[in-house]
C-alpha atoms as a PDB file:
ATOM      1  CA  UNK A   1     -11.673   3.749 -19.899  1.00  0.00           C
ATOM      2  CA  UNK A   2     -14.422   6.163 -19.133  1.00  0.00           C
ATOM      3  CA  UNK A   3     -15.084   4.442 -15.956  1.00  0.00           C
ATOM      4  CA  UNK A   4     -11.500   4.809 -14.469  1.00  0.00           C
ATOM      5  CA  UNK A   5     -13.025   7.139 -11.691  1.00  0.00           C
ATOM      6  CA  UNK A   6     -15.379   4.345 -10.418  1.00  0.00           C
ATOM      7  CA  UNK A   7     -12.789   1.833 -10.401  1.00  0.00           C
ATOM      8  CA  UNK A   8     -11.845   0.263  -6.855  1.00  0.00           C
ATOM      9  CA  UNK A   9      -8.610   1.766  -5.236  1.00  0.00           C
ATOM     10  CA  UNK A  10      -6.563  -1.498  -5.667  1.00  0.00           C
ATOM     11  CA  UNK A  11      -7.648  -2.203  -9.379  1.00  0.00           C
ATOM     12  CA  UNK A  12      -5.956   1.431 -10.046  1.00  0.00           C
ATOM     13  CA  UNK A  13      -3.088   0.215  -8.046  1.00  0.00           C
ATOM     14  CA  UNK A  14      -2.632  -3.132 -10.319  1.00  0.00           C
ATOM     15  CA  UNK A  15      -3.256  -1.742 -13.810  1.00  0.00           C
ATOM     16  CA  UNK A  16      -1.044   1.052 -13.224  1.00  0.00           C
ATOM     17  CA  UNK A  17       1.649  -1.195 -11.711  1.00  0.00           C
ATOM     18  CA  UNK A  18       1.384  -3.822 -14.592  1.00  0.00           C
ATOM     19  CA  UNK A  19       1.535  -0.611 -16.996  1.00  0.00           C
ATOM     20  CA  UNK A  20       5.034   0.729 -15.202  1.00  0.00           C
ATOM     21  CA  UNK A  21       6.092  -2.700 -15.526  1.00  0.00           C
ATOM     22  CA  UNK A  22       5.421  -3.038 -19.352  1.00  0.00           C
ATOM     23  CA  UNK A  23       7.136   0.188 -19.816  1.00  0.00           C
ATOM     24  CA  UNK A  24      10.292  -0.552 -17.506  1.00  0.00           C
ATOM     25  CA  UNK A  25      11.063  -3.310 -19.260  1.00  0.00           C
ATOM     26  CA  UNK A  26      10.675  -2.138 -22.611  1.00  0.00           C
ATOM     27  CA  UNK A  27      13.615  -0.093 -21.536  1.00  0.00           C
ATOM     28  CA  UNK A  28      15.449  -2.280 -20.045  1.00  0.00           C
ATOM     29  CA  UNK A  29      15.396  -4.808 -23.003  1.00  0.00           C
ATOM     30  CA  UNK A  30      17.053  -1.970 -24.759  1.00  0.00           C
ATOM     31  CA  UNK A  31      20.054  -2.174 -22.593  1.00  0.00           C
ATOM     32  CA  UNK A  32      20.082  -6.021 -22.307  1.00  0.00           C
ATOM     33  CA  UNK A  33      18.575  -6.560 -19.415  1.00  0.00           C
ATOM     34  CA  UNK A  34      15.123  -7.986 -17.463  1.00  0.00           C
ATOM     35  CA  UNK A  35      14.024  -6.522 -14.092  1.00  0.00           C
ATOM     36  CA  UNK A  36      15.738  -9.539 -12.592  1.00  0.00           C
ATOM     37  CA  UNK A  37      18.903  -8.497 -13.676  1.00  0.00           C
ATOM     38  CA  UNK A  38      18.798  -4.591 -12.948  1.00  0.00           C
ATOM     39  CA  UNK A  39      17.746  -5.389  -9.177  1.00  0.00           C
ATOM     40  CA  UNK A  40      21.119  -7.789  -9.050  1.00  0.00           C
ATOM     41  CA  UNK A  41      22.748  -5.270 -10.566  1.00  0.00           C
ATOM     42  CA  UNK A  42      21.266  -2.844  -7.761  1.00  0.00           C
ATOM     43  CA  UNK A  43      22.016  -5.078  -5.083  1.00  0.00           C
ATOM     44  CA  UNK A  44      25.500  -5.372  -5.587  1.00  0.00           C
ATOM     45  CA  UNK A  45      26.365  -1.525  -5.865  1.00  0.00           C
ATOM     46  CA  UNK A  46      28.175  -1.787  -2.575  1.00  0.00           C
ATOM     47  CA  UNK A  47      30.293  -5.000  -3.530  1.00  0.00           C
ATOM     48  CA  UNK A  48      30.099  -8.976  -3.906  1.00  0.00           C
ATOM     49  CA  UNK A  49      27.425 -10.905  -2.243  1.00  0.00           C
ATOM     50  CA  UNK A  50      26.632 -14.505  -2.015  1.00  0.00           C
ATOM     51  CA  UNK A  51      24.485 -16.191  -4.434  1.00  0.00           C
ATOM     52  CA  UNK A  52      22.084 -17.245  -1.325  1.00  0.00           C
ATOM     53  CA  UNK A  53      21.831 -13.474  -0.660  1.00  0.00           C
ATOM     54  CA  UNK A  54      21.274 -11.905  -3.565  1.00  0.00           C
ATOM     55  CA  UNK A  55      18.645 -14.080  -4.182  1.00  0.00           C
ATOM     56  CA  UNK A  56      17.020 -12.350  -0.747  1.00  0.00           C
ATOM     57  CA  UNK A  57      17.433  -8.951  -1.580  1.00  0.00           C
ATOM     58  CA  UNK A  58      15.837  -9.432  -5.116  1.00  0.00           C
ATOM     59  CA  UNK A  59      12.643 -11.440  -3.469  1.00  0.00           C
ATOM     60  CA  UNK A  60      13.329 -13.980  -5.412  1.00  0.00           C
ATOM     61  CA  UNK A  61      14.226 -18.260  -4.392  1.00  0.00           C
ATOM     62  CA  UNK A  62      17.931 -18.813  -5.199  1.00  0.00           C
ATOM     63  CA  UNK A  63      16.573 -21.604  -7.681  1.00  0.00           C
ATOM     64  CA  UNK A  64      15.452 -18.791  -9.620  1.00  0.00           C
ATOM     65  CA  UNK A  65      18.361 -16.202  -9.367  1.00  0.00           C
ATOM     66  CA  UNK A  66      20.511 -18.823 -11.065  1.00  0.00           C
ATOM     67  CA  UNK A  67      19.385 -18.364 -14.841  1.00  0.00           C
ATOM     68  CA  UNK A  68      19.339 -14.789 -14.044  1.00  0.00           C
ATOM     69  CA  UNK A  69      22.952 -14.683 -13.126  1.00  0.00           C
ATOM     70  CA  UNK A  70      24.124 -16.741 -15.930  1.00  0.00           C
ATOM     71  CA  UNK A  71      22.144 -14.428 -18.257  1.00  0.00           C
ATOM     72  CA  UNK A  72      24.010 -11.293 -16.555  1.00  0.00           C
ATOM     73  CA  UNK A  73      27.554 -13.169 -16.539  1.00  0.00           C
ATOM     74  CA  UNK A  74      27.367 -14.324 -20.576  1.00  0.00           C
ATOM     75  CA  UNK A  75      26.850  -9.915 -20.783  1.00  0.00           C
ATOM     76  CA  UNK A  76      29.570  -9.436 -18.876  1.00  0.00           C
ATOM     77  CA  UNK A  77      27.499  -7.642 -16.418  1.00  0.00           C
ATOM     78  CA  UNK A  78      28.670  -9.595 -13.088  1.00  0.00           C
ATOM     79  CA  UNK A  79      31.211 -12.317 -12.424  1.00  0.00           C
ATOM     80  CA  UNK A  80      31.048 -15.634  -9.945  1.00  0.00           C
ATOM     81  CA  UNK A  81      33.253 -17.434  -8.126  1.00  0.00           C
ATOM     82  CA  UNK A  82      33.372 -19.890  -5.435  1.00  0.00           C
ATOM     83  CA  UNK A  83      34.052 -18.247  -1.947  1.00  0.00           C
ATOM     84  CA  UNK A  84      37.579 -19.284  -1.043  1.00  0.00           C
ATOM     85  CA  UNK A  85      36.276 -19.360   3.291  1.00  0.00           C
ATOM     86  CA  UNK A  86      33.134 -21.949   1.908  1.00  0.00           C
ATOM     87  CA  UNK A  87      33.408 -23.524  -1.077  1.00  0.00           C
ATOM     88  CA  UNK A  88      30.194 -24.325  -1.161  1.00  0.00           C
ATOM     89  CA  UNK A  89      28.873 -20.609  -1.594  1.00  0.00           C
ATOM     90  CA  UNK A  90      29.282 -18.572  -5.038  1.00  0.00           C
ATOM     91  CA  UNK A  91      29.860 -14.338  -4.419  1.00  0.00           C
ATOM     92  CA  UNK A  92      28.817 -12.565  -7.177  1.00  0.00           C
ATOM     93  CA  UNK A  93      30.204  -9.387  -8.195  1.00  0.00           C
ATOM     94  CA  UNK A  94      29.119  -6.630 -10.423  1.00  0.00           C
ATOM     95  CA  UNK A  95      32.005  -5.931 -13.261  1.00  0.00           C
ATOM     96  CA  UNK A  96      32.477  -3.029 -14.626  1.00  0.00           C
ATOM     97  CA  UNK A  97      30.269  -3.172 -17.638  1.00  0.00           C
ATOM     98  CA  UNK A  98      27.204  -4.107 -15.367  1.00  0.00           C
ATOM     99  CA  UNK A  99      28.397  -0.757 -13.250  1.00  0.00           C
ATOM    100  CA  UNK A 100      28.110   1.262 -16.494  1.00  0.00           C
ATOM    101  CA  UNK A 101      25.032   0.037 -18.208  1.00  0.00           C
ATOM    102  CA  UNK A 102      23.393   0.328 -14.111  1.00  0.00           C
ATOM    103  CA  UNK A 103      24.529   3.846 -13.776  1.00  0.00           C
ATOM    104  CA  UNK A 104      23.210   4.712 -17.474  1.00  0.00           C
ATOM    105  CA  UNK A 105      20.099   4.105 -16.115  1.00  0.00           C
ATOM    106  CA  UNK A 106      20.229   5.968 -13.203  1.00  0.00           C
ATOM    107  CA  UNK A 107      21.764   8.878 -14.800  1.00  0.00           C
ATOM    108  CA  UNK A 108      19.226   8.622 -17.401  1.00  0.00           C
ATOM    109  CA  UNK A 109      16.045   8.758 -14.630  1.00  0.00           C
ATOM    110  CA  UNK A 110      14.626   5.758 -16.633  1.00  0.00           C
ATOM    111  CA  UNK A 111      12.201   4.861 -14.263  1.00  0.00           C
ATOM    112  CA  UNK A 112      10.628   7.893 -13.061  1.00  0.00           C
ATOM    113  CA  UNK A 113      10.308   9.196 -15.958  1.00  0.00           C
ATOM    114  CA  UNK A 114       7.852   6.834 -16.815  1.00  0.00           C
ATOM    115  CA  UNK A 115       5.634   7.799 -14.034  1.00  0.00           C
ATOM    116  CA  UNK A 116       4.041  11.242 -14.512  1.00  0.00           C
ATOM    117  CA  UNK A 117       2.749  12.560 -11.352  1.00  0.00           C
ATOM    118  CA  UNK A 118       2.320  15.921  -9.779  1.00  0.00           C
ATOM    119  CA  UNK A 119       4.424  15.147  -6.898  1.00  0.00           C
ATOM    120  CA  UNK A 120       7.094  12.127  -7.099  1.00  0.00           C
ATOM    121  CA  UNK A 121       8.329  12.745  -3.408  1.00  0.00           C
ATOM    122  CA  UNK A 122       4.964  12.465  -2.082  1.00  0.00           C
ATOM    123  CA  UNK A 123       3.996   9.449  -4.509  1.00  0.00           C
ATOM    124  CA  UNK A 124       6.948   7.338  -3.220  1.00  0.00           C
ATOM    125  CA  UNK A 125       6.256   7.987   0.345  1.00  0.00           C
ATOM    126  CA  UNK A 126       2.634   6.865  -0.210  1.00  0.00           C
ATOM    127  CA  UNK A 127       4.165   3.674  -2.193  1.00  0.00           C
ATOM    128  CA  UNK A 128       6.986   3.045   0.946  1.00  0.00           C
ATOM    129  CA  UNK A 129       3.733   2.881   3.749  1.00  0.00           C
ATOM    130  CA  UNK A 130       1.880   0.903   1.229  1.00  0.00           C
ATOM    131  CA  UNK A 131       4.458  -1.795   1.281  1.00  0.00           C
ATOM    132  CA  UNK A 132       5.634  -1.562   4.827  1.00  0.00           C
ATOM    133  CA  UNK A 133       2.539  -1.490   6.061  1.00  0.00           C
ATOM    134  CA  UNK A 134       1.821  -4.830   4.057  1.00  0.00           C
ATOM    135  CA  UNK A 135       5.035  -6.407   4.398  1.00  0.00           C
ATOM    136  CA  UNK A 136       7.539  -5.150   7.128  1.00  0.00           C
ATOM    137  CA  UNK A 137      11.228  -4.539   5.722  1.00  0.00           C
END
């Protein structure tokens, strides 16, 4: 690890991220849940969505956001049901145990406190060009 300085810019950028990653979901296996499941639980803090978007809003295909949804609703972290409008489409809704175990996160500053930097503001505005610059929101 002597050679870290030499490294290119983007090997940095992928051993730290897979590093973050590790560490994130060491604590989030403590509170029952996989990165899957806290963005879900993210993306519904401001009420039900459909299956189909959900599945957007975590980057993920909605064959894929189906396991993770059954994994959150056998915790009792979100509920679904069939949208009475389209029967076809399943909103899912965060209950209020996936609220609490979300906001004990949050409160707890899981995440950040995982990454030590000098300057946290200035380190997630670098991060926010770095991905819209790559892929537009």
């Amino acid at each position: 690890m002597d050679d870290l300085p030499t490294w290119p810019t983007g090997r940095l950028l992928l051993v730290a991220a897979r590093l973050v990653e590790r560490e994130w979901n060491h604590v989030l296996a403590g509170h029952g849940l996989t990165h899957a499941g806290f963005l879900v639980l993210h993306s519904l803090a401001e009420g039900p969505l459909a299956q189909r978007e959900l599945a957007a809003r975590t980057y993920v295909e909605e064959q894929t956001i189906g396991p993770v949804l059954e994994r959150l609703e056998r915790a009792g972290h979100v509920t679904r049901e069939r949208d009475p409008a389209d029967r076809r489409r399943m909103v899912v809704t965060r209950t209020a145990s996936g609220s609490e175990v979300y906001d004990a996160l949050i409160a707890a500053d899981a995440a950040e406190s995982i990454i030590k930097v000098r300057d946290l503001g200035a380190f997630r505005a670098d991060l926010i060009r770095i991905i819209t610059s790559i892929r537009p929101m």
